[in-house]
PDB file of N, CA and C in Angstrom:
ATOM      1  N   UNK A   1     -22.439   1.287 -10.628  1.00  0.00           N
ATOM      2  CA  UNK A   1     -21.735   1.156 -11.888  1.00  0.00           C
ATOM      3  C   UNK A   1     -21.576  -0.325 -12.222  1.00  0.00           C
ATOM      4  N   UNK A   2     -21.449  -0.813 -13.632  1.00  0.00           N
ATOM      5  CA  UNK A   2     -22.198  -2.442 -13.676  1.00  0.00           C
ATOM      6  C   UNK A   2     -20.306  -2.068 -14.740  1.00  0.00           C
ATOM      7  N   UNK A   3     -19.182  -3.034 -14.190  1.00  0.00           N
ATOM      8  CA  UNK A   3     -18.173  -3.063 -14.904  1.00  0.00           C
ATOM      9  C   UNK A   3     -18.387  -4.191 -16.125  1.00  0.00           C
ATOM     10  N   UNK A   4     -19.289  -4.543 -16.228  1.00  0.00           N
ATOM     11  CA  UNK A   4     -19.436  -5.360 -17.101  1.00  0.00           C
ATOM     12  C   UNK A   4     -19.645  -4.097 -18.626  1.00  0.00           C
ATOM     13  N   UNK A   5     -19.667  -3.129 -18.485  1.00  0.00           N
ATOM     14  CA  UNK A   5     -20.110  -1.973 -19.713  1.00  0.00           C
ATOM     15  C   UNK A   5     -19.037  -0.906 -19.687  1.00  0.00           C
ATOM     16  N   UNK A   6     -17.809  -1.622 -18.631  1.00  0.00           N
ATOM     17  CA  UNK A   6     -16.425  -0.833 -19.057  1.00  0.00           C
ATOM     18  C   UNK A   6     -15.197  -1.503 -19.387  1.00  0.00           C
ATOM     19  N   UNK A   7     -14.057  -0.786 -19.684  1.00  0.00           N
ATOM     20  CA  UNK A   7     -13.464  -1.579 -20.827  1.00  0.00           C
ATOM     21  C   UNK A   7     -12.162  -1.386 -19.041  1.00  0.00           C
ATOM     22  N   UNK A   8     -10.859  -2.588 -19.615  1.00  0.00           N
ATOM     23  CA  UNK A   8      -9.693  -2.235 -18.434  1.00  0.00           C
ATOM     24  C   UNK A   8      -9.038  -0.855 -18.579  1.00  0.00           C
ATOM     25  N   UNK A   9      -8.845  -0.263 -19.691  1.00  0.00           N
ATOM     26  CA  UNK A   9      -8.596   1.057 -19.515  1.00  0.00           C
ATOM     27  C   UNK A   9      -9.077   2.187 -18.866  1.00  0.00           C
ATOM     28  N   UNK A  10     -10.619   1.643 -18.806  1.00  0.00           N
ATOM     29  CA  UNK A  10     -11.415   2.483 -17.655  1.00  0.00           C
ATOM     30  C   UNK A  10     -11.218   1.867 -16.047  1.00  0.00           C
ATOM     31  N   UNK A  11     -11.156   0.907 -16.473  1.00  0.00           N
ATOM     32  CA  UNK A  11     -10.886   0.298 -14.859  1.00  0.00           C
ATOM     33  C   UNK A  11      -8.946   0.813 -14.101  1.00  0.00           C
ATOM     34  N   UNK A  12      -8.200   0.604 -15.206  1.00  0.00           N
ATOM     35  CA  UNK A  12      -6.997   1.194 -14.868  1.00  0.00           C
ATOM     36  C   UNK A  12      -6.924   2.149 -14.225  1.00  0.00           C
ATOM     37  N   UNK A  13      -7.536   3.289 -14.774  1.00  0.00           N
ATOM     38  CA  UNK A  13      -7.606   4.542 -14.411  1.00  0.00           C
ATOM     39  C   UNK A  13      -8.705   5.156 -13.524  1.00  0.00           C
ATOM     40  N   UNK A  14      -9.894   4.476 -13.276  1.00  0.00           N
ATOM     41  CA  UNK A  14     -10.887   4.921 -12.715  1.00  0.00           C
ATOM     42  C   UNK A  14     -10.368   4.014 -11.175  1.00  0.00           C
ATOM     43  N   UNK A  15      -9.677   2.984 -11.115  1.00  0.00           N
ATOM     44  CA  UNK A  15     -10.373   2.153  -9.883  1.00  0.00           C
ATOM     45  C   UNK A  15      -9.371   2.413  -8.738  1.00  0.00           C
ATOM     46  N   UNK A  16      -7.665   2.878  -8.902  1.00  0.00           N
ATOM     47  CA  UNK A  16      -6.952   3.204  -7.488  1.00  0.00           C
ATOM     48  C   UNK A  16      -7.522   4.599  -7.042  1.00  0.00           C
ATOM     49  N   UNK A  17      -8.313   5.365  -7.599  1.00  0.00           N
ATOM     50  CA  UNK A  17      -8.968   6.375  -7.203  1.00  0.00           C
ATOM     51  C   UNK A  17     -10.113   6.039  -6.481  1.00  0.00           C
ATOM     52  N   UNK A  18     -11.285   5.019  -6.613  1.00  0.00           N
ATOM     53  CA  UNK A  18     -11.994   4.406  -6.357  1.00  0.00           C
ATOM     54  C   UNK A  18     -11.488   4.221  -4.978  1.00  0.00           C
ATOM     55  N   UNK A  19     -10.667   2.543  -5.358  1.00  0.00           N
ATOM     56  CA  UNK A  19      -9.715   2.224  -3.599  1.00  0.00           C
ATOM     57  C   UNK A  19      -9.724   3.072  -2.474  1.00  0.00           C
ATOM     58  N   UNK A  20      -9.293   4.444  -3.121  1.00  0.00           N
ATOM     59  CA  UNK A  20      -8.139   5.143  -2.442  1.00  0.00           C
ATOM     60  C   UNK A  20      -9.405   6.513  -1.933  1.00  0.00           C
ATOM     61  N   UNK A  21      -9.828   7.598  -2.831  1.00  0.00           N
ATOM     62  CA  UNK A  21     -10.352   8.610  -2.598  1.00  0.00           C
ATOM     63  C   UNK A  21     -11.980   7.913  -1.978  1.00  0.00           C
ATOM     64  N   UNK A  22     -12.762   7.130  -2.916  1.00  0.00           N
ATOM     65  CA  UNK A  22     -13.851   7.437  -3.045  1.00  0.00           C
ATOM     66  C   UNK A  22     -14.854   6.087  -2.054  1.00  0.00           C
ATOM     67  N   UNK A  23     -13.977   5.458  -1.464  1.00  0.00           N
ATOM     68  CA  UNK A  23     -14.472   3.907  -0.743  1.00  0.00           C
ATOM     69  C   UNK A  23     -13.450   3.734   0.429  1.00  0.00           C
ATOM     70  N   UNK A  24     -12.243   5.079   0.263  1.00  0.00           N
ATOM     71  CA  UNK A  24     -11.315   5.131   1.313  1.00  0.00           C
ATOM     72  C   UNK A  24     -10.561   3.553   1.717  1.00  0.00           C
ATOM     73  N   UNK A  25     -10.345   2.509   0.951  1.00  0.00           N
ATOM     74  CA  UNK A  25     -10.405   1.135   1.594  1.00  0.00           C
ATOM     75  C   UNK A  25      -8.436   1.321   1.683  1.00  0.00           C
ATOM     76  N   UNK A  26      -7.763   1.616   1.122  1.00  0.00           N
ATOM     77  CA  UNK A  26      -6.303   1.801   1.015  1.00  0.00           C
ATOM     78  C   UNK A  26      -5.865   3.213   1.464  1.00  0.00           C
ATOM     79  N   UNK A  27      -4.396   3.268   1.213  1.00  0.00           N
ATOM     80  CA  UNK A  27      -3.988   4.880   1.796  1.00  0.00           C
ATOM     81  C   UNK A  27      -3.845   4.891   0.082  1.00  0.00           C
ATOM     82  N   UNK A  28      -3.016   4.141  -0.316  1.00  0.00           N
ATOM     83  CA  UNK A  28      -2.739   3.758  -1.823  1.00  0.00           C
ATOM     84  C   UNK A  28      -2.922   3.098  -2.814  1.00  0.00           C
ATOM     85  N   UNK A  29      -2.679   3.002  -4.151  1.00  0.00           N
ATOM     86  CA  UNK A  29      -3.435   2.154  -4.493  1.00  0.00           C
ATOM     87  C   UNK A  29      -2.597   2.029  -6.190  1.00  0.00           C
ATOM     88  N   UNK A  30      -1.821   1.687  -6.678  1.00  0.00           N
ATOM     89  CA  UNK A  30      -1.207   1.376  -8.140  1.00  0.00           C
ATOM     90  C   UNK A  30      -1.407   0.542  -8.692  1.00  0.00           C
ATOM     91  N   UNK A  31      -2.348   0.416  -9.971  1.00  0.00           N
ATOM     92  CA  UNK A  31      -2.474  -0.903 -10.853  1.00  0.00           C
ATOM     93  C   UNK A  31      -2.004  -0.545 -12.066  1.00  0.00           C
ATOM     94  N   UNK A  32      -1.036  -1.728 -12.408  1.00  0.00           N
ATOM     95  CA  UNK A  32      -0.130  -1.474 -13.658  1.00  0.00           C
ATOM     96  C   UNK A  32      -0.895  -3.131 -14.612  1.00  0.00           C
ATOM     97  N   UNK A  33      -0.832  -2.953 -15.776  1.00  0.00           N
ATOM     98  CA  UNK A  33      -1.284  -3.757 -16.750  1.00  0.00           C
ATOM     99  C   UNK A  33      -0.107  -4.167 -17.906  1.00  0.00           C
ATOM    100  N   UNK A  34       0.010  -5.171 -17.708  1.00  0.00           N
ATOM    101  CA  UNK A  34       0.767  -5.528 -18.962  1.00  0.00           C
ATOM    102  C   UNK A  34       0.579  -6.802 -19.999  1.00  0.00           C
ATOM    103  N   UNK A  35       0.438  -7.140 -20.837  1.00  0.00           N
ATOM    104  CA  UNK A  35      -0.665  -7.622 -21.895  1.00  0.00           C
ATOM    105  C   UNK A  35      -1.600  -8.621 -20.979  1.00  0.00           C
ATOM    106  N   UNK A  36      -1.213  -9.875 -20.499  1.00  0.00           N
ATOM    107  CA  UNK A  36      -2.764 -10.504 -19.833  1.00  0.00           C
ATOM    108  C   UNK A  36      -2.199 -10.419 -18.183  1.00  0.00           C
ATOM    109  N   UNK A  37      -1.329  -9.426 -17.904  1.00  0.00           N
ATOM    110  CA  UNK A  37      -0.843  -9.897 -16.596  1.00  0.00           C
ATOM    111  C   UNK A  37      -1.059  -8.664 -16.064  1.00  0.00           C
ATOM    112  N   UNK A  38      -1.586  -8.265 -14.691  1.00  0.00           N
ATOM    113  CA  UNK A  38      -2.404  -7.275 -14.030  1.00  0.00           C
ATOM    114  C   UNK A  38      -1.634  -7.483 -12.684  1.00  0.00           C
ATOM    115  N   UNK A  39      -1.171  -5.968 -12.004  1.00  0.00           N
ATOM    116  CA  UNK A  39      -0.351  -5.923 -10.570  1.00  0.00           C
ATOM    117  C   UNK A  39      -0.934  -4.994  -9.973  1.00  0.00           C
ATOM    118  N   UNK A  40      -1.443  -5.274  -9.176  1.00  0.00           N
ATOM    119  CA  UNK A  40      -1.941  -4.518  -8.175  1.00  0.00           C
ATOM    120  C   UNK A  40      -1.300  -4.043  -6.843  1.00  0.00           C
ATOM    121  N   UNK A  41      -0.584  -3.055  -6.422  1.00  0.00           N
ATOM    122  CA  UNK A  41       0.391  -2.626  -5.177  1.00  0.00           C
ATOM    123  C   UNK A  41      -0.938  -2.162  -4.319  1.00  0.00           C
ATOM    124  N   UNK A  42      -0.769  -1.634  -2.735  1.00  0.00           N
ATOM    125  CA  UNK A  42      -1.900  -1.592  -2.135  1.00  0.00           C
ATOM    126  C   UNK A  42      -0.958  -1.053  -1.012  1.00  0.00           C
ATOM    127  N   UNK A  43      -1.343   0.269  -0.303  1.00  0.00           N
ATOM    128  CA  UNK A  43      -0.477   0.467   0.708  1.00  0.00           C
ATOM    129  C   UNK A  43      -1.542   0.930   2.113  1.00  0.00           C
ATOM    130  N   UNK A  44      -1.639   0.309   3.219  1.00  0.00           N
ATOM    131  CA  UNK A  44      -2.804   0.759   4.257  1.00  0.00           C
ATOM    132  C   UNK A  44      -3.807  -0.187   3.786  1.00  0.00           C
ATOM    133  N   UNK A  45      -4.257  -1.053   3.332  1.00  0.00           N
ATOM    134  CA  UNK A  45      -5.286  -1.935   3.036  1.00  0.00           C
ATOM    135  C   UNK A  45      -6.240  -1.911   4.180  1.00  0.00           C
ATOM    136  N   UNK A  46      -7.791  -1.386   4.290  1.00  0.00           N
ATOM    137  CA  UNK A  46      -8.276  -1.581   5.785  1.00  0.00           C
ATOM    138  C   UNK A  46      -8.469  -3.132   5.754  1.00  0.00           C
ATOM    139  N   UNK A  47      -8.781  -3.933   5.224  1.00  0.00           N
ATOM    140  CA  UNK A  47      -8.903  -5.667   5.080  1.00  0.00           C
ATOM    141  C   UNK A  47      -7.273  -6.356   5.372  1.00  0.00           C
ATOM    142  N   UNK A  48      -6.391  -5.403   5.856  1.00  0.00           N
ATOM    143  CA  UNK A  48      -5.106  -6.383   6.371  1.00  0.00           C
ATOM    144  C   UNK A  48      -5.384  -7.418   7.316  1.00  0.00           C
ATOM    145  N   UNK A  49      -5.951  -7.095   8.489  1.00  0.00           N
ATOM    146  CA  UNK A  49      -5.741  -8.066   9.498  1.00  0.00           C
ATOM    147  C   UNK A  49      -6.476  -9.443   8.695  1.00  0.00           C
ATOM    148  N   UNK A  50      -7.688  -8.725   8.211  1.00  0.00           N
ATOM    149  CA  UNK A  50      -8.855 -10.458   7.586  1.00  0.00           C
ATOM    150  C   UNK A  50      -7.659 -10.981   6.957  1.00  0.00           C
ATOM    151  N   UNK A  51      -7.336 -10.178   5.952  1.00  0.00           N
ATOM    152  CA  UNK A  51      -6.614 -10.875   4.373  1.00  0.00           C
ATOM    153  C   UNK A  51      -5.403 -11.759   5.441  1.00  0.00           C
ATOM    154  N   UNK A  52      -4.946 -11.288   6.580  1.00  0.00           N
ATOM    155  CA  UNK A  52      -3.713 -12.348   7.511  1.00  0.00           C
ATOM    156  C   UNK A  52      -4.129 -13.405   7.656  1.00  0.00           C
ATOM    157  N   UNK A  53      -5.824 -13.182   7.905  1.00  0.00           N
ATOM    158  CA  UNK A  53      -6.420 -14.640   8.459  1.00  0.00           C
ATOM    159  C   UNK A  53      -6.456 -15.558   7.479  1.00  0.00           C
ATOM    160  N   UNK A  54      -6.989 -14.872   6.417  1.00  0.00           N
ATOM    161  CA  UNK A  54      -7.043 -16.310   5.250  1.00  0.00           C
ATOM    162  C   UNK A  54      -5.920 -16.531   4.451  1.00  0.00           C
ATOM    163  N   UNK A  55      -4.738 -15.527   5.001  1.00  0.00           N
ATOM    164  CA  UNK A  55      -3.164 -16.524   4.951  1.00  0.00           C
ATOM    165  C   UNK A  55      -3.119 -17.590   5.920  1.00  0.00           C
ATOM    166  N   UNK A  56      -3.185 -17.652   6.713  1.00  0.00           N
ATOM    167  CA  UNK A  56      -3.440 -18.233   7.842  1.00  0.00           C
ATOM    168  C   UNK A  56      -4.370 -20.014   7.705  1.00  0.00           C
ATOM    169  N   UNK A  57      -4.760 -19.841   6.520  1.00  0.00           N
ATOM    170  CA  UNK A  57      -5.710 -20.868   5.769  1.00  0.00           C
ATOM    171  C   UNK A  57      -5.417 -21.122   4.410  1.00  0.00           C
ATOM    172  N   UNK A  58      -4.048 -21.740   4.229  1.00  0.00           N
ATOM    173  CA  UNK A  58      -3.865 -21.942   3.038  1.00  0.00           C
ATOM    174  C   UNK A  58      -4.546 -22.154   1.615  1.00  0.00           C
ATOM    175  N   UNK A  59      -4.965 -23.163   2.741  1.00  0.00           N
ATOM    176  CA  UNK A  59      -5.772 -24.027   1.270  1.00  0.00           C
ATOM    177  C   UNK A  59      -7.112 -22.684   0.495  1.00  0.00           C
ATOM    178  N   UNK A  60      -8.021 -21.902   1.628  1.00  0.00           N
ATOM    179  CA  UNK A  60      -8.914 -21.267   1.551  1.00  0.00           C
ATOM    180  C   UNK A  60      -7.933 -20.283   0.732  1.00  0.00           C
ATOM    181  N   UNK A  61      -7.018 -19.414   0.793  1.00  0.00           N
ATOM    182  CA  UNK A  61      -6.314 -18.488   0.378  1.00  0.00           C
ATOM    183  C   UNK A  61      -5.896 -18.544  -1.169  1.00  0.00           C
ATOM    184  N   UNK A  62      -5.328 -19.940  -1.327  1.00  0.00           N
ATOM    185  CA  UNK A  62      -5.270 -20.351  -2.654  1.00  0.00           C
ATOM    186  C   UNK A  62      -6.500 -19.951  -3.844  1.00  0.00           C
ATOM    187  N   UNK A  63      -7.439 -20.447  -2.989  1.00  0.00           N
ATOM    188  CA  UNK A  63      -8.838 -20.612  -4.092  1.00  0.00           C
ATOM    189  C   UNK A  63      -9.420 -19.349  -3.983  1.00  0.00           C
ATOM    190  N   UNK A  64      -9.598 -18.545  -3.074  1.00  0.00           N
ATOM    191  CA  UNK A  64     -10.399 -17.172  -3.193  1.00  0.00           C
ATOM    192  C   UNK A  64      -9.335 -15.916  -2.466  1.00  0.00           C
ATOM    193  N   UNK A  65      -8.461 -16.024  -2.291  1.00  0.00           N
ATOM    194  CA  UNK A  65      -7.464 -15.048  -1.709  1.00  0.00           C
ATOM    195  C   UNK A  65      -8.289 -14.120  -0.763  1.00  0.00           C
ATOM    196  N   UNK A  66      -7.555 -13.078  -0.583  1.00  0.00           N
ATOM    197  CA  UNK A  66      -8.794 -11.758   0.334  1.00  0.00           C
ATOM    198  C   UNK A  66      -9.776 -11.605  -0.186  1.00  0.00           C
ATOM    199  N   UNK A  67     -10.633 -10.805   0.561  1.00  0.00           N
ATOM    200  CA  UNK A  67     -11.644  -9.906   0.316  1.00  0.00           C
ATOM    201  C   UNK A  67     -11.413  -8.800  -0.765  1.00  0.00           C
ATOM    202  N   UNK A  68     -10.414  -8.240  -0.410  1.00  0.00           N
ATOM    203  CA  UNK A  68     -10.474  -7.509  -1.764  1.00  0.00           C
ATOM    204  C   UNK A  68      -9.800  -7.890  -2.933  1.00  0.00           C
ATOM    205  N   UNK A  69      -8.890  -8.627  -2.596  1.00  0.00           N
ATOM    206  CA  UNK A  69      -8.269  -8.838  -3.735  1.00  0.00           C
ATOM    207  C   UNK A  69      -9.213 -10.443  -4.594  1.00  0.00           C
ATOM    208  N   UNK A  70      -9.798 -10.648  -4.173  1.00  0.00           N
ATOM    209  CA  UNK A  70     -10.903 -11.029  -4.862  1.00  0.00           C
ATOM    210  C   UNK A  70     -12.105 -10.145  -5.448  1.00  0.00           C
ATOM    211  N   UNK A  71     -12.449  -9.243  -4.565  1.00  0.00           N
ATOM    212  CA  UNK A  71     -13.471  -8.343  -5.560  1.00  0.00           C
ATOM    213  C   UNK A  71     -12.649  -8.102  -6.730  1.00  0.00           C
ATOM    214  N   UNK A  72     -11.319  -7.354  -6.715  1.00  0.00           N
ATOM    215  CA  UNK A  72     -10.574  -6.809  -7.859  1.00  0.00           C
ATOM    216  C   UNK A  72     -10.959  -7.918  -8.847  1.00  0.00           C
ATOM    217  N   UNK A  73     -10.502  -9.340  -8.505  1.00  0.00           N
ATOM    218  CA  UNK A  73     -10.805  -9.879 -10.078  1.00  0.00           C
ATOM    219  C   UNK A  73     -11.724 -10.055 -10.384  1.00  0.00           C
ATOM    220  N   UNK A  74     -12.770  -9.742  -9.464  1.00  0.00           N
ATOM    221  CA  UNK A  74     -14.309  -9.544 -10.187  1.00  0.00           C
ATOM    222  C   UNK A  74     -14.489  -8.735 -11.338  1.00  0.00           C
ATOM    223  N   UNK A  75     -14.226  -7.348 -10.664  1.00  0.00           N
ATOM    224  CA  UNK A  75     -14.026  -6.470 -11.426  1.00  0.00           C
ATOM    225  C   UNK A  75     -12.904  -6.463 -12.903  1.00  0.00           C
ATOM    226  N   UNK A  76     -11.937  -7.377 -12.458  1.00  0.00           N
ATOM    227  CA  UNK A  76     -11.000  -7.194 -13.501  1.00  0.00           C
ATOM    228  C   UNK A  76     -11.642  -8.292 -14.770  1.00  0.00           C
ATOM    229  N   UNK A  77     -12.479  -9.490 -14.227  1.00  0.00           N
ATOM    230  CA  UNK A  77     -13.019 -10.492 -15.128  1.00  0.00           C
ATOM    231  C   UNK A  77     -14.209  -9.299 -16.146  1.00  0.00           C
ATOM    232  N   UNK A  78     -15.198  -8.778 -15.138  1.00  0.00           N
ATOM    233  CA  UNK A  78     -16.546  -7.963 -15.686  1.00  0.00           C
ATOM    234  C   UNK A  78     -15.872  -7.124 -16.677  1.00  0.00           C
ATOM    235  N   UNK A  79     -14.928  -5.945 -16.421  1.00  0.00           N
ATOM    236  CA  UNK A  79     -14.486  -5.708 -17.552  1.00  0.00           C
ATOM    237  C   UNK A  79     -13.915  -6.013 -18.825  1.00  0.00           C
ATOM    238  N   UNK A  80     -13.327  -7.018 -18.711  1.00  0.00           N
ATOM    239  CA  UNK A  80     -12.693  -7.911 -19.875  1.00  0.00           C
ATOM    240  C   UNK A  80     -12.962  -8.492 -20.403  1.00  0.00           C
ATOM    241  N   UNK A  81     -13.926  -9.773 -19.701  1.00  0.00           N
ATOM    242  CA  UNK A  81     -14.749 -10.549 -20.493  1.00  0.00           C
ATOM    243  C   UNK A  81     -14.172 -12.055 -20.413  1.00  0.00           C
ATOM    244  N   UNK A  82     -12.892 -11.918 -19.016  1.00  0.00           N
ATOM    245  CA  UNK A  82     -11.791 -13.105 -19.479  1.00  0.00           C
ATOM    246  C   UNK A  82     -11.754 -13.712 -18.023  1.00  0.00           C
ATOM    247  N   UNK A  83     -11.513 -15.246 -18.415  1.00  0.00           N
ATOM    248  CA  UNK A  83     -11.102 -15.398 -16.803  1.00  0.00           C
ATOM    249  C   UNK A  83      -9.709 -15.229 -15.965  1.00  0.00           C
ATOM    250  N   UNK A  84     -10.254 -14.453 -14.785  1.00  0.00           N
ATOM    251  CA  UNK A  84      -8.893 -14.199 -13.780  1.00  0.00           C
ATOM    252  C   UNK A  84      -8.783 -14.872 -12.815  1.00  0.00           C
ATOM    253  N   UNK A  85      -7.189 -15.212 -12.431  1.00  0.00           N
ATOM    254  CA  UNK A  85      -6.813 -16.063 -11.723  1.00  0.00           C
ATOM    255  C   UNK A  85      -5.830 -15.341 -10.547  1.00  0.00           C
ATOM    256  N   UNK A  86      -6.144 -15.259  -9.658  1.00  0.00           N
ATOM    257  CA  UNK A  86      -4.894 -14.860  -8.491  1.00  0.00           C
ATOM    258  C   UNK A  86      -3.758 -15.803  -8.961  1.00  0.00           C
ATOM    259  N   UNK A  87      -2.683 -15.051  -9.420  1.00  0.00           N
ATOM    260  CA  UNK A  87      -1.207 -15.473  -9.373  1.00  0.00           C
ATOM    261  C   UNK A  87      -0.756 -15.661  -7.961  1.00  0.00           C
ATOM    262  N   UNK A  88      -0.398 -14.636  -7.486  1.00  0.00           N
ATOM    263  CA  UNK A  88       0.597 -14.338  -6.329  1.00  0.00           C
ATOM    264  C   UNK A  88      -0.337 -13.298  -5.147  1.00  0.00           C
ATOM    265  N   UNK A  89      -0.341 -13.602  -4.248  1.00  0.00           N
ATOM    266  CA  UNK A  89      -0.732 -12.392  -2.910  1.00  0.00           C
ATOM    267  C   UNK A  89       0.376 -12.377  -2.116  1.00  0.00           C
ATOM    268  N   UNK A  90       0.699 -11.114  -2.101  1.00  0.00           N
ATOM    269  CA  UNK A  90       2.419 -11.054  -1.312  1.00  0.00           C
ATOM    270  C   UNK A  90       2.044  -9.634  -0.074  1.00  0.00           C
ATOM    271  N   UNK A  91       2.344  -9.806   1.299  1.00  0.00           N
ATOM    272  CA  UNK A  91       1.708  -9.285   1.850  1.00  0.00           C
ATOM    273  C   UNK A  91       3.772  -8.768   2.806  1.00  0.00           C
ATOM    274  N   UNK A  92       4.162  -7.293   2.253  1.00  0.00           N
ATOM    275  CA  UNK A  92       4.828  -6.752   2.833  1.00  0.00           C
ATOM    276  C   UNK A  92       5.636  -7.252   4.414  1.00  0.00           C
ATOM    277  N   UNK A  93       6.467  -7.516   4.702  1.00  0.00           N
ATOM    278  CA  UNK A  93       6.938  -8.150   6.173  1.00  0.00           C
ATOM    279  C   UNK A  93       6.189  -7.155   7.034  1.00  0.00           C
ATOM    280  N   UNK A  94       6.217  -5.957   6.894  1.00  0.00           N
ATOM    281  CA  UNK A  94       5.599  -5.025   8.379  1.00  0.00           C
ATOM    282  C   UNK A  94       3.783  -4.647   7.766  1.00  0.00           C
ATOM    283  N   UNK A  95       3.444  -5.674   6.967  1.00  0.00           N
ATOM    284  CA  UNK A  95       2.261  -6.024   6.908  1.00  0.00           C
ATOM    285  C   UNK A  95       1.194  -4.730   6.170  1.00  0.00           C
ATOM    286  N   UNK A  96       1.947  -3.975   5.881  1.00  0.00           N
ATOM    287  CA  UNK A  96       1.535  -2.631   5.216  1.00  0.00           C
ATOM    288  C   UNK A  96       0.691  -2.901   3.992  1.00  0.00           C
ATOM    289  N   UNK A  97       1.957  -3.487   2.767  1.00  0.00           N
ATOM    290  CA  UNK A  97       1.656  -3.170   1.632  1.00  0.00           C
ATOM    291  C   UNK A  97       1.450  -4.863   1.387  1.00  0.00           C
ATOM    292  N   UNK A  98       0.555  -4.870   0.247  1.00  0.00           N
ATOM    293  CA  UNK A  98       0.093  -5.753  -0.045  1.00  0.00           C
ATOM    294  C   UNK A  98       0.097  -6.044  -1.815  1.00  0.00           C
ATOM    295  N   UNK A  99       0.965  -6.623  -2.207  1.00  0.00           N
ATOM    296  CA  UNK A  99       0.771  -6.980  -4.048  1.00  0.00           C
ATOM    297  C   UNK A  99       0.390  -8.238  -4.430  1.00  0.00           C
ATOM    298  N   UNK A 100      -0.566  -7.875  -5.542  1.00  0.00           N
ATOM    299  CA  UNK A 100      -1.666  -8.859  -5.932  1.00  0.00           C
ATOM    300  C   UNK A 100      -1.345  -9.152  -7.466  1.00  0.00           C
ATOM    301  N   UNK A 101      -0.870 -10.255  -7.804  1.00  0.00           N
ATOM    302  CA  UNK A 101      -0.433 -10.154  -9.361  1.00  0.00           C
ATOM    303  C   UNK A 101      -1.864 -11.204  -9.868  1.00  0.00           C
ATOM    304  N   UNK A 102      -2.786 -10.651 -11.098  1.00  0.00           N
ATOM    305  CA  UNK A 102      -3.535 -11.314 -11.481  1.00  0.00           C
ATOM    306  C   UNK A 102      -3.208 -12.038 -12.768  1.00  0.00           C
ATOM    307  N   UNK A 103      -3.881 -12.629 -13.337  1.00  0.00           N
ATOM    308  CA  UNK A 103      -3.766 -13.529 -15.017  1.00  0.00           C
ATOM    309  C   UNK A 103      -4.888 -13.500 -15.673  1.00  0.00           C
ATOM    310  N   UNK A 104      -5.073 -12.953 -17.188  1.00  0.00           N
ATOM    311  CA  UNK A 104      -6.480 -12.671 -17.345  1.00  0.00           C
ATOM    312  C   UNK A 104      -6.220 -14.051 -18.537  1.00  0.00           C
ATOM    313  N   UNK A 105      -7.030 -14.298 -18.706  1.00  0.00           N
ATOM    314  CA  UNK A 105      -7.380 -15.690 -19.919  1.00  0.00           C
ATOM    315  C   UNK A 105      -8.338 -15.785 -20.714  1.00  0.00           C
ATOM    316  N   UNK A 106      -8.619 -16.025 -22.113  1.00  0.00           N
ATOM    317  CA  UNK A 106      -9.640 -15.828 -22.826  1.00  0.00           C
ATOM    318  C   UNK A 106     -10.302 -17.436 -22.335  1.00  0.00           C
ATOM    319  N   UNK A 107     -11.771 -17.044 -22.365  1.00  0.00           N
ATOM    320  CA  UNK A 107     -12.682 -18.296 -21.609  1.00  0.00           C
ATOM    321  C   UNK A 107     -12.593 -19.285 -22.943  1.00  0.00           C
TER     322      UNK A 107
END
């Protein structure tokens, strides 16, 4: 599927199912949208331990965050057409859940 030929409303709704049922990568998976600002909740992430490591590497973490939560703004840029920026990666104290706040921007 080429997200560059879907809109975020399809991605809203098509992609914690994705996460969750169809790529198994989360137990959970909630993305909420609100005008250019995008939240992503994440519960069971199989990429926890990596995504620790490149906390673990500030500087690296800053510029490309996880593994997945970098694909997401792939996906969240291809659909939109806009550039996204990792806001925030906030990774639960008992290391579970993981929230990803993005920023979309017209180029």
């Amino acid at each position: 599927m080429s997200f560059t030929k879907t809109n975020l409303d399809f991605v809203q709704q098509k992609l914690p199912k994705l996460l969750v049922d169809s790529m198994q990568l989360t137990q959970s998976a909630d993305l909420k949208m609100q005008n250019d600002t995008v939240t992503l909740e994440l519960t069971g992430n199989v990429f926890r331990e990596i995504c620790q490591e490149t906390r673990n590497l500030p500087r690296t973490h800053r510029q490309i965050g996880c593994l997945l939560s970098s694909a997401v703004a792939c996906v969240l840029a291809k659909a939109s057409g806009k550039v996204v920026t990792i806001q925030k990666d906030e990774q639960s104290d008992d290391g579970k859940t993981t929230r990803i706040e993005y920023l979309m921007e017209a180029q």
